[in-house]
C-alpha atoms as a PDB file:
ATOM      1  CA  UNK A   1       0.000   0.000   0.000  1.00  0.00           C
ATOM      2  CA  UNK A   2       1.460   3.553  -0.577  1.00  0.00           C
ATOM      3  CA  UNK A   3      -0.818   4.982   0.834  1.00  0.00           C
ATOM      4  CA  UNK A   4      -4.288   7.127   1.261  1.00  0.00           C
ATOM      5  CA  UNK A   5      -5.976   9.047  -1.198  1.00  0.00           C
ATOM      6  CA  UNK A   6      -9.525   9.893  -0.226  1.00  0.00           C
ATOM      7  CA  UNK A   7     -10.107  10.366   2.861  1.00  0.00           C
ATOM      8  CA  UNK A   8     -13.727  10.503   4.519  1.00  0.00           C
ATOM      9  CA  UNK A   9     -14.045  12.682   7.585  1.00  0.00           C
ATOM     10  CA  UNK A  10     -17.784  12.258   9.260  1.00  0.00           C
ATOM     11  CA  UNK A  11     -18.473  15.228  11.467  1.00  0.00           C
ATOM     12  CA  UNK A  12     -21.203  16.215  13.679  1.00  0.00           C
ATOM     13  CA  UNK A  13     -19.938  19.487  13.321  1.00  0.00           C
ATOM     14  CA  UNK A  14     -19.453  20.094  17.173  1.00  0.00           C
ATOM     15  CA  UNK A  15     -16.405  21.408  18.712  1.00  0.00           C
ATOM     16  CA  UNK A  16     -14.544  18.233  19.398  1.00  0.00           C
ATOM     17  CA  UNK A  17     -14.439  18.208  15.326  1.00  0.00           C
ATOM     18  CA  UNK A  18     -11.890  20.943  14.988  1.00  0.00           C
ATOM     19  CA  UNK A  19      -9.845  18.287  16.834  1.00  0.00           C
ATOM     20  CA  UNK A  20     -10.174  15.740  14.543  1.00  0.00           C
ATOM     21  CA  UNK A  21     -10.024  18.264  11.366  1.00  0.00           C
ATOM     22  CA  UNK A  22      -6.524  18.480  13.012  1.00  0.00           C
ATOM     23  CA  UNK A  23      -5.717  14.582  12.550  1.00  0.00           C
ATOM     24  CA  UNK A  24      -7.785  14.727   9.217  1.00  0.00           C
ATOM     25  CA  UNK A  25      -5.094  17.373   7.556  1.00  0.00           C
ATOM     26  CA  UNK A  26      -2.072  16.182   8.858  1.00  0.00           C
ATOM     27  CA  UNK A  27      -2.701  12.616   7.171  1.00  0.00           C
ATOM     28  CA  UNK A  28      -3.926  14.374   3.695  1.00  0.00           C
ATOM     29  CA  UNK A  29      -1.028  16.310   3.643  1.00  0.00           C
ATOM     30  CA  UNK A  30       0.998  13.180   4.576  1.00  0.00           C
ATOM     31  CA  UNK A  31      -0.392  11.554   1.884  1.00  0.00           C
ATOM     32  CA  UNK A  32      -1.693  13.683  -0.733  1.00  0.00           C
ATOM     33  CA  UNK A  33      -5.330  12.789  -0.220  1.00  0.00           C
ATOM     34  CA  UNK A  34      -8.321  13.876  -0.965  1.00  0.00           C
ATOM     35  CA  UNK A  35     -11.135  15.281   1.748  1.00  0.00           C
ATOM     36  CA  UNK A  36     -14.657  14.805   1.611  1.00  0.00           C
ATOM     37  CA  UNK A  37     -16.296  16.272   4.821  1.00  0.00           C
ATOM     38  CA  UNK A  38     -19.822  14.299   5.364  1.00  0.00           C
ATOM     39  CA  UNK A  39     -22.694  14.824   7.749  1.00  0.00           C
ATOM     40  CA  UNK A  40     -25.723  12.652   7.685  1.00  0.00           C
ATOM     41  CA  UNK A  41     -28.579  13.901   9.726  1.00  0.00           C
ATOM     42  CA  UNK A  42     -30.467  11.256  11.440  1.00  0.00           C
ATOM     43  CA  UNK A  43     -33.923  13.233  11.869  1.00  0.00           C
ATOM     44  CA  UNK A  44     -36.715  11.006  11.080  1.00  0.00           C
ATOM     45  CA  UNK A  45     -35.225   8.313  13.229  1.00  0.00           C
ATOM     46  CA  UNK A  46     -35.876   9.911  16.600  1.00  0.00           C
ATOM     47  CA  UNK A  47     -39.165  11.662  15.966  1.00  0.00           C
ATOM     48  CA  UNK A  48     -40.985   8.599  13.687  1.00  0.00           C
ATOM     49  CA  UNK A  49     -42.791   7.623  17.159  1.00  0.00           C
ATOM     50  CA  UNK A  50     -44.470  10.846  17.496  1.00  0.00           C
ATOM     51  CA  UNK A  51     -47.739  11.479  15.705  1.00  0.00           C
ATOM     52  CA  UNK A  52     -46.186  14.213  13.307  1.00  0.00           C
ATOM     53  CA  UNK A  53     -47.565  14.144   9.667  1.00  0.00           C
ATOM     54  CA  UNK A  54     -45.354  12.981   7.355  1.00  0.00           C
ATOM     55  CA  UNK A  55     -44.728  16.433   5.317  1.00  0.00           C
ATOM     56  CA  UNK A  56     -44.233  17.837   8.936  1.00  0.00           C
ATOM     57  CA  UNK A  57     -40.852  15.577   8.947  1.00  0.00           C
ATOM     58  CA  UNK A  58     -40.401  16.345   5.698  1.00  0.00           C
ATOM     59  CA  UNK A  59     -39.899  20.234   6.499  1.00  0.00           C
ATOM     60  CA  UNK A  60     -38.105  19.528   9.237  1.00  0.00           C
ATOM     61  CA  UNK A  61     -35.737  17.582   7.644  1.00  0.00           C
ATOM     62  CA  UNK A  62     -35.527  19.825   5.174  1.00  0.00           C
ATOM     63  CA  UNK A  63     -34.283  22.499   7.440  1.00  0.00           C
ATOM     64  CA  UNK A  64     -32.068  20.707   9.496  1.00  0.00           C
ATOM     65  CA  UNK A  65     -30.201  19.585   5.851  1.00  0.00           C
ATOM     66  CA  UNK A  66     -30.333  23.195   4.856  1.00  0.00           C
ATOM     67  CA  UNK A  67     -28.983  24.481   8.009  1.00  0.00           C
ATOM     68  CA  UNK A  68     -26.011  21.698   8.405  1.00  0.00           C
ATOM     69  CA  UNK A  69     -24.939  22.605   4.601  1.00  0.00           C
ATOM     70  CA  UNK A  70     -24.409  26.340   5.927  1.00  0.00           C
ATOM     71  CA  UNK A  71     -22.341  25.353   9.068  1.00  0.00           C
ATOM     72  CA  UNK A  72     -20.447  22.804   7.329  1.00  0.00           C
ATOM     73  CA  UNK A  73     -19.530  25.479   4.733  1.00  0.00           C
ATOM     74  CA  UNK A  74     -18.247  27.418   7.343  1.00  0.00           C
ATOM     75  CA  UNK A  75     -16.179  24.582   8.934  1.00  0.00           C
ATOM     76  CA  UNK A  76     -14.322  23.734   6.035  1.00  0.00           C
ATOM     77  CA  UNK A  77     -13.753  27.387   5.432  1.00  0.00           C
ATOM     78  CA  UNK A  78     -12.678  27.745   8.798  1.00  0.00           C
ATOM     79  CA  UNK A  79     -11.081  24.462   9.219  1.00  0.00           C
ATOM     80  CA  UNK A  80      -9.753  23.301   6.367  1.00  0.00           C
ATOM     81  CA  UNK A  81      -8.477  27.333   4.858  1.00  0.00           C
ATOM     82  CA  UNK A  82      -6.594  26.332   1.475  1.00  0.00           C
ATOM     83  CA  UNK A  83      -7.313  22.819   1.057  1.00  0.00           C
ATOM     84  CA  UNK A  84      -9.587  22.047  -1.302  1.00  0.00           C
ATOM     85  CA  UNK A  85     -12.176  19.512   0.476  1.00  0.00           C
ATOM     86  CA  UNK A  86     -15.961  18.579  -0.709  1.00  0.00           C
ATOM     87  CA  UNK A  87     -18.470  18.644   1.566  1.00  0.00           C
ATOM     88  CA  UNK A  88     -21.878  16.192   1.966  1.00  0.00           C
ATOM     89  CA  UNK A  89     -24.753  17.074   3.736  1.00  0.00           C
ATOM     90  CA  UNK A  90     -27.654  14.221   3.439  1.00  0.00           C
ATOM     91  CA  UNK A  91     -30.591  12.776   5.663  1.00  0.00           C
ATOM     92  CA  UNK A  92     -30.433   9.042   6.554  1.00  0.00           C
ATOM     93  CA  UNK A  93     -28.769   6.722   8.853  1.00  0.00           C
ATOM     94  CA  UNK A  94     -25.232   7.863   9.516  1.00  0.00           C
ATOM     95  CA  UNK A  95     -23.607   4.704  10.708  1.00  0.00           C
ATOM     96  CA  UNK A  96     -24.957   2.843   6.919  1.00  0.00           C
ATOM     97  CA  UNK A  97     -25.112   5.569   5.018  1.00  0.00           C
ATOM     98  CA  UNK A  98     -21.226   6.531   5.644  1.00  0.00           C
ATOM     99  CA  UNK A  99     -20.274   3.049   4.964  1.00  0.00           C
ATOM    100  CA  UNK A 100     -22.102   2.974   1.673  1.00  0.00           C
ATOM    101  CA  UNK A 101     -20.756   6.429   1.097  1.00  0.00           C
ATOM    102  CA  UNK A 102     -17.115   5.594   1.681  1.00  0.00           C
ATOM    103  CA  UNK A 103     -17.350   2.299  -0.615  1.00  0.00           C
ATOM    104  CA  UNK A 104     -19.492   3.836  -3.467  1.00  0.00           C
ATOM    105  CA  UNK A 105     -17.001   6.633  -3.892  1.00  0.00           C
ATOM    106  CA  UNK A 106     -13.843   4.840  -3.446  1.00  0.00           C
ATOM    107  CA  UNK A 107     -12.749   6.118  -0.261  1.00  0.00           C
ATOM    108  CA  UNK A 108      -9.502   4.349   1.228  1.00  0.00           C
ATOM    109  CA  UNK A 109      -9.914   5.839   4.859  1.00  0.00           C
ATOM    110  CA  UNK A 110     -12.294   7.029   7.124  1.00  0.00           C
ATOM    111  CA  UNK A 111     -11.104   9.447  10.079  1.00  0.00           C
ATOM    112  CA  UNK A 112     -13.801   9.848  12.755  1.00  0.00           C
ATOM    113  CA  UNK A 113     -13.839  10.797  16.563  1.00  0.00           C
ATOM    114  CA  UNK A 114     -15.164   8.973  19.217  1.00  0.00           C
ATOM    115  CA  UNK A 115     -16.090   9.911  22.997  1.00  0.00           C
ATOM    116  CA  UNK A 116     -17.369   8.492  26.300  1.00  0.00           C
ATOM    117  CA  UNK A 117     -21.080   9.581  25.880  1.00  0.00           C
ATOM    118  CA  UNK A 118     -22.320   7.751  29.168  1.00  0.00           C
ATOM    119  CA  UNK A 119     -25.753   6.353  29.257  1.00  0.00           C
ATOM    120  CA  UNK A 120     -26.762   7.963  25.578  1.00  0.00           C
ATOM    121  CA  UNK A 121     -24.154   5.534  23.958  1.00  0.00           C
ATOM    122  CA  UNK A 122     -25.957   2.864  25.773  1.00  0.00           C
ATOM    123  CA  UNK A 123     -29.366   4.182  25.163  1.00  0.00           C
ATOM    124  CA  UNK A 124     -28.460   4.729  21.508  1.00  0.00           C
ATOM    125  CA  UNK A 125     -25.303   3.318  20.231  1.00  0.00           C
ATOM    126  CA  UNK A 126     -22.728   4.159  18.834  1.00  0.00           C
ATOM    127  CA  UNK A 127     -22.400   5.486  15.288  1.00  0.00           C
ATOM    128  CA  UNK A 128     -18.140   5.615  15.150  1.00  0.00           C
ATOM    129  CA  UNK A 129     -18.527   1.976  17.171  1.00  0.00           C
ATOM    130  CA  UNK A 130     -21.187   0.646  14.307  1.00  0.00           C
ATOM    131  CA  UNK A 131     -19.077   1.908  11.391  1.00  0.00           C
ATOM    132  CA  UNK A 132     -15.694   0.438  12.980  1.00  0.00           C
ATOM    133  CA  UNK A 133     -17.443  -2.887  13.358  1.00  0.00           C
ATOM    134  CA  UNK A 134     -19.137  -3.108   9.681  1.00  0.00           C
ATOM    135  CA  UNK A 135     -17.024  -0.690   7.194  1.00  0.00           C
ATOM    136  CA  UNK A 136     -14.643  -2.663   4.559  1.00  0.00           C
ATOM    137  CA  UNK A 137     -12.699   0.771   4.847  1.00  0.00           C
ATOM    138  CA  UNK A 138     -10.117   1.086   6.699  1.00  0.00           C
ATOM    139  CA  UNK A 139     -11.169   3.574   9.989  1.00  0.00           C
ATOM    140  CA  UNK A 140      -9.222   5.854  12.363  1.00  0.00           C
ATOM    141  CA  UNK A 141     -10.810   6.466  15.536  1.00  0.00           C
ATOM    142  CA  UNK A 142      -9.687   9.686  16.944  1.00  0.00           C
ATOM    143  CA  UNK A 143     -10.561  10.121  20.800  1.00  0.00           C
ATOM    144  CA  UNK A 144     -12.012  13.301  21.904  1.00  0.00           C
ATOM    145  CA  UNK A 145     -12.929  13.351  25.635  1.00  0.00           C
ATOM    146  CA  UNK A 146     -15.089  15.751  26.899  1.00  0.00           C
END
């Protein structure tokens, strides 16, 4: 192998991401790679058991998409100043849809973080724990405590 050279950075756009856009550079530089910055918003999944009409979700998946795409415009401004990345903003599930992602579009690496979330990673899961356990892609967990 000679290396990486597409690398797939999920974010959730937080803080502890400008931590991990930190590990994300250094190894494109290192290698030469590409960046794709990806955030899949998981909406419809945690209000489906409320009695919401469907267009209702719609709209307010809608907005959510539309307001991620603005913030993650700014983070790779901010983060990621004279590198040219591409960014993804989508509804779905982010643990499958960032596998299928990464494997439809040839990614060789997928840099994520990871933290101790307590009782909502039991409640919940974990998405970085799901993808590590089912992605073909390589993946490198970067630990962010808060």
């Amino acid at each position: 192998m000679e290396g990486y050279k597409k690398i797939l950075f999920p974010t959730d756009l937080s803080e502890e991401s400008k931590t991990i856009a930190n590990h994300v550079k250094l190894m494109a530089e290192k290698f030469g790679a590409e960046i794709t910055l990806i955030y899949v918003a998981n909406v419809v999944h945690y209000y489906s058991s409320l009695e919401v009409p469907t267009a209702g979700l719609a709209n307010f998946e809608s907005e959510i998409v539309s307001t991620a795409e603005t913030q993650m415009k700014t983070f790779a401004e901010n983060e990621f100043k004279g590198m040219n990345v591409k960014t993804e903003v989508f509804a779905g599930n982010p643990a499958i849809d960032i596998i299928e992602y990464a494997e439809k579009n040839g990614n060789d690496l997928i840099i994520m973080g990871h933290s101790r979330a307590g009782l909502e990673r039991v409640l919940l899961g974990s998405v970085a724990h799901r993808i590590v356990k089912l992605s073909r892609v390589p993946v490198m967990i970067v630990r962010v405590d808060q």
